[in-house]
N, C-alpha and C. Protein backbone atom coordinates (compact mmCIF):
# COMPACT_ATOMS: atom_id res chain seq x y z
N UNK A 1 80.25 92.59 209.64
CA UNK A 1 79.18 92.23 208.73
C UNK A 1 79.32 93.10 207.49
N UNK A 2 79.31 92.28 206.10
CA UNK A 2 79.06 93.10 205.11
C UNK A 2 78.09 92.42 204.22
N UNK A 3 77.25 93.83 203.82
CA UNK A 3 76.24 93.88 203.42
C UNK A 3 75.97 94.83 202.28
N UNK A 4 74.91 94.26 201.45
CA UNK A 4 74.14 94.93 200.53
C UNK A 4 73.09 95.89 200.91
N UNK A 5 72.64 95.81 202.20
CA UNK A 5 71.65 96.43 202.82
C UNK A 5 71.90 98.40 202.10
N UNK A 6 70.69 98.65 202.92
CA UNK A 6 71.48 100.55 203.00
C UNK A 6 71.75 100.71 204.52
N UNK A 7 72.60 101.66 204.90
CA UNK A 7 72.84 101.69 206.36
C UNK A 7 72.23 101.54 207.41
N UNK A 8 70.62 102.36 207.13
CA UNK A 8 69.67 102.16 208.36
C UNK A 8 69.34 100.45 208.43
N UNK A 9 69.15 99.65 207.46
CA UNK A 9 68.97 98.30 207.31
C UNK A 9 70.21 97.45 208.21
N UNK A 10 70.83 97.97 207.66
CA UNK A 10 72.36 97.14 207.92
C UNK A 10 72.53 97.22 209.72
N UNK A 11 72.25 98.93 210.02
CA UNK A 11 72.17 98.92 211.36
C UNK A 11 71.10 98.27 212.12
N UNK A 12 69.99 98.32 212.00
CA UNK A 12 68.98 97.79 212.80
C UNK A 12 69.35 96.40 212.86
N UNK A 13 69.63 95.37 211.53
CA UNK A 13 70.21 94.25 211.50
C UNK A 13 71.15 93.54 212.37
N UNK A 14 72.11 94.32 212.87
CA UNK A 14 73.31 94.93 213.66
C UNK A 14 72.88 94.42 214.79
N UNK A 15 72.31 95.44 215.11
CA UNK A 15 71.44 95.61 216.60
C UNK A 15 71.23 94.82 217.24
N UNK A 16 70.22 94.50 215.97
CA UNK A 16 68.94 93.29 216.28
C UNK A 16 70.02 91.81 216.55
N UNK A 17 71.02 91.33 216.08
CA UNK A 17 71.83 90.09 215.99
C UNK A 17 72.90 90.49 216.97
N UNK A 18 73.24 91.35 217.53
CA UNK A 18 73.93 91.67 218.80
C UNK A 18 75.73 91.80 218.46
N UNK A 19 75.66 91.82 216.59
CA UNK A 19 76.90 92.66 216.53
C UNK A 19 77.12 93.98 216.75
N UNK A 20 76.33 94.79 216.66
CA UNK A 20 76.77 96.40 217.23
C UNK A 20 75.51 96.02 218.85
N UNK A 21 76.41 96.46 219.77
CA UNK A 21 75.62 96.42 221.34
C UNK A 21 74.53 97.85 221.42
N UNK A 22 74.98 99.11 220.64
CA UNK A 22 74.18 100.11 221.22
C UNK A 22 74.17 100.75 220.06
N UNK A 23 72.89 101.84 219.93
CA UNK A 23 72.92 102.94 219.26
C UNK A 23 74.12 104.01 218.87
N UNK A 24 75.16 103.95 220.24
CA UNK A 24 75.90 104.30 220.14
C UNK A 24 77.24 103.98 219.72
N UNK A 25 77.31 102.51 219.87
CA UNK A 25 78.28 101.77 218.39
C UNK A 25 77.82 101.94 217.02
N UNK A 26 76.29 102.33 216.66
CA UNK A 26 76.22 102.58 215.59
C UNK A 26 76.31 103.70 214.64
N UNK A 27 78.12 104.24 214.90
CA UNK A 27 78.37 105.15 214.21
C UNK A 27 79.32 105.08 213.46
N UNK A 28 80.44 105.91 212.58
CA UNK A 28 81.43 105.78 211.88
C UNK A 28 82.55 106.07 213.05
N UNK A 29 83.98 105.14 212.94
CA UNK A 29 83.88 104.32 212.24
C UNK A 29 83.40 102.95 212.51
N UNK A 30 83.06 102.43 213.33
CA UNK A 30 82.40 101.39 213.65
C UNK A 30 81.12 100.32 212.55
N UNK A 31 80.24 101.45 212.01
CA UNK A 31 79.42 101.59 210.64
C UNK A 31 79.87 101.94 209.84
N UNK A 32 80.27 101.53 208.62
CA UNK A 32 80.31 102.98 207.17
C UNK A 32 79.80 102.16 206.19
N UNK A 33 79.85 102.84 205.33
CA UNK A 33 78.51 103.12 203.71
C UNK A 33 79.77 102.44 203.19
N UNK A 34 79.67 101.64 202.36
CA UNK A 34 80.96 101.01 201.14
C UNK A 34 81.65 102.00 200.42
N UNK A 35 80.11 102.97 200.34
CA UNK A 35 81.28 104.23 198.95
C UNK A 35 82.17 105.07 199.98
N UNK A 36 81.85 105.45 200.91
CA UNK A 36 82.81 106.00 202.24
C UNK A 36 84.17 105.31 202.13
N UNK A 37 84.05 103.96 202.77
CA UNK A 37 84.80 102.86 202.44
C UNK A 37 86.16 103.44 201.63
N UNK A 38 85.24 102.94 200.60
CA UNK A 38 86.06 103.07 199.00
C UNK A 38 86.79 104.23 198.64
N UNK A 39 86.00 105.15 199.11
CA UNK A 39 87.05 106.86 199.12
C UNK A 39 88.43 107.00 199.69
N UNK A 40 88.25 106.38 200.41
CA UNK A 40 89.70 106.27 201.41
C UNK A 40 91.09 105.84 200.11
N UNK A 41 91.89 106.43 200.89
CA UNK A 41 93.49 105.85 200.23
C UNK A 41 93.68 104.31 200.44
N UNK A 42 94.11 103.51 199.60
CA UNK A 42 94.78 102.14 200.20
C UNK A 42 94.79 102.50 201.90
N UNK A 43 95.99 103.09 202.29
CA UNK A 43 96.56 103.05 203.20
C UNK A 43 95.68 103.73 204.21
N UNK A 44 94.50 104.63 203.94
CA UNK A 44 93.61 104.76 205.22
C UNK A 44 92.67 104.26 205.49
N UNK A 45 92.62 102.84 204.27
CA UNK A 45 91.19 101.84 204.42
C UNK A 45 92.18 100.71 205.48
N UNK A 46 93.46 100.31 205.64
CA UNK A 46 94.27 99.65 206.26
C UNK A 46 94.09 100.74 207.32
N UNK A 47 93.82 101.50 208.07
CA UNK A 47 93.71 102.08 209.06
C UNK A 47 92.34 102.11 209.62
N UNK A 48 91.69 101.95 208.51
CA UNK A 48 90.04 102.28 209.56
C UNK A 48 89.24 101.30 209.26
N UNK A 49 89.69 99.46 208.19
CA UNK A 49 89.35 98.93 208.47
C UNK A 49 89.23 97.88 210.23
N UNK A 50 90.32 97.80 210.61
CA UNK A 50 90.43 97.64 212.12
C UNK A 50 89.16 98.00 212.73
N UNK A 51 89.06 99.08 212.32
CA UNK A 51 87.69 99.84 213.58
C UNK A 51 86.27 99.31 212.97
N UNK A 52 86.11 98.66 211.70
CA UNK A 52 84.87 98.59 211.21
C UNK A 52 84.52 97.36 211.83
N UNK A 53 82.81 97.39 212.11
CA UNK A 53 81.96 95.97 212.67
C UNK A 53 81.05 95.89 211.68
N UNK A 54 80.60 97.03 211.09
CA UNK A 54 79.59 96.54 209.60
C UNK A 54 79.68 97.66 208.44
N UNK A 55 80.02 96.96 207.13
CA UNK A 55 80.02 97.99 206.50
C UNK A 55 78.97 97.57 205.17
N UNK A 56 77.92 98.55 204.99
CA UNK A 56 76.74 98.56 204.12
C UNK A 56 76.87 98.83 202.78
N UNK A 57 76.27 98.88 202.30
CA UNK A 57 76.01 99.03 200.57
C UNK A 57 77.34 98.74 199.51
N UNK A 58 77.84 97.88 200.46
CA UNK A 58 79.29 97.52 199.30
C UNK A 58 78.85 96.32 198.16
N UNK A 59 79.56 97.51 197.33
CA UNK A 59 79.42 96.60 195.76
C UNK A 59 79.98 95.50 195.87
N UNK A 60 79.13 94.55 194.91
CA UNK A 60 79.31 93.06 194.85
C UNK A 60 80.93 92.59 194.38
N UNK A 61 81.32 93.64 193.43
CA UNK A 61 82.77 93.56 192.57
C UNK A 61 83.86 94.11 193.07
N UNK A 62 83.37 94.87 194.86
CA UNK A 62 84.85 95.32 195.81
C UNK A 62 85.08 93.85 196.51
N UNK A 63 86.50 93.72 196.38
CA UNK A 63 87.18 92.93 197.17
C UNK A 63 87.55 93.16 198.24
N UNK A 64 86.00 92.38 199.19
CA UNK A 64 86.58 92.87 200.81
C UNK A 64 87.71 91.66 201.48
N UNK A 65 87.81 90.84 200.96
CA UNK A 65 88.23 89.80 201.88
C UNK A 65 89.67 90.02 201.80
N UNK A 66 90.67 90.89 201.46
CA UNK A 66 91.93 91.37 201.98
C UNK A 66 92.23 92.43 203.01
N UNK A 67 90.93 92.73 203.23
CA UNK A 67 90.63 93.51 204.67
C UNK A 67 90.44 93.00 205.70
N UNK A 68 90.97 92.91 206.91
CA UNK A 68 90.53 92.81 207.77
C UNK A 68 90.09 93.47 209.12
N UNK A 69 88.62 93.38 208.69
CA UNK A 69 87.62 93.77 209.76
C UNK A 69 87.65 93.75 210.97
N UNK A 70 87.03 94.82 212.18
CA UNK A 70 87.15 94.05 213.41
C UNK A 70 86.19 92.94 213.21
């Protein structure tokens, strides 16, 4: 799931729709913040996108769709 939300939003959302199963899926990397995201190298967003199930507050003008998400 990606979202505009802020994280606590994004997670409860999560939750609540039965993409993250527990409190305890709702952590990094499983969750992350877009600017988190975005910090990463090319090559360690290709590494820790795999592990992501929702990622929050990503700007409208990042191109997620050459990522692939779990």
């Amino acid at each position: 799931m990606v979202t505009g939300d802020n994280i606590q939003t994004a997670k409860a959302i999560a939750l609540e729709c039965g993409i993250l199963s527990s409190g305890a899926d709702a952590m990094e990397p499983n969750i992350i913040e877009g600017k988190v995201f975005r910090a990463y190298s090319e090559k360690e967003r290709e590494i820790i996108a795999k592990k992501i199930t929702v990622c929050s507050k990503q700007h409208k003008f990042f191109d997620c769709t050459k990522w692939k998400f779990s």
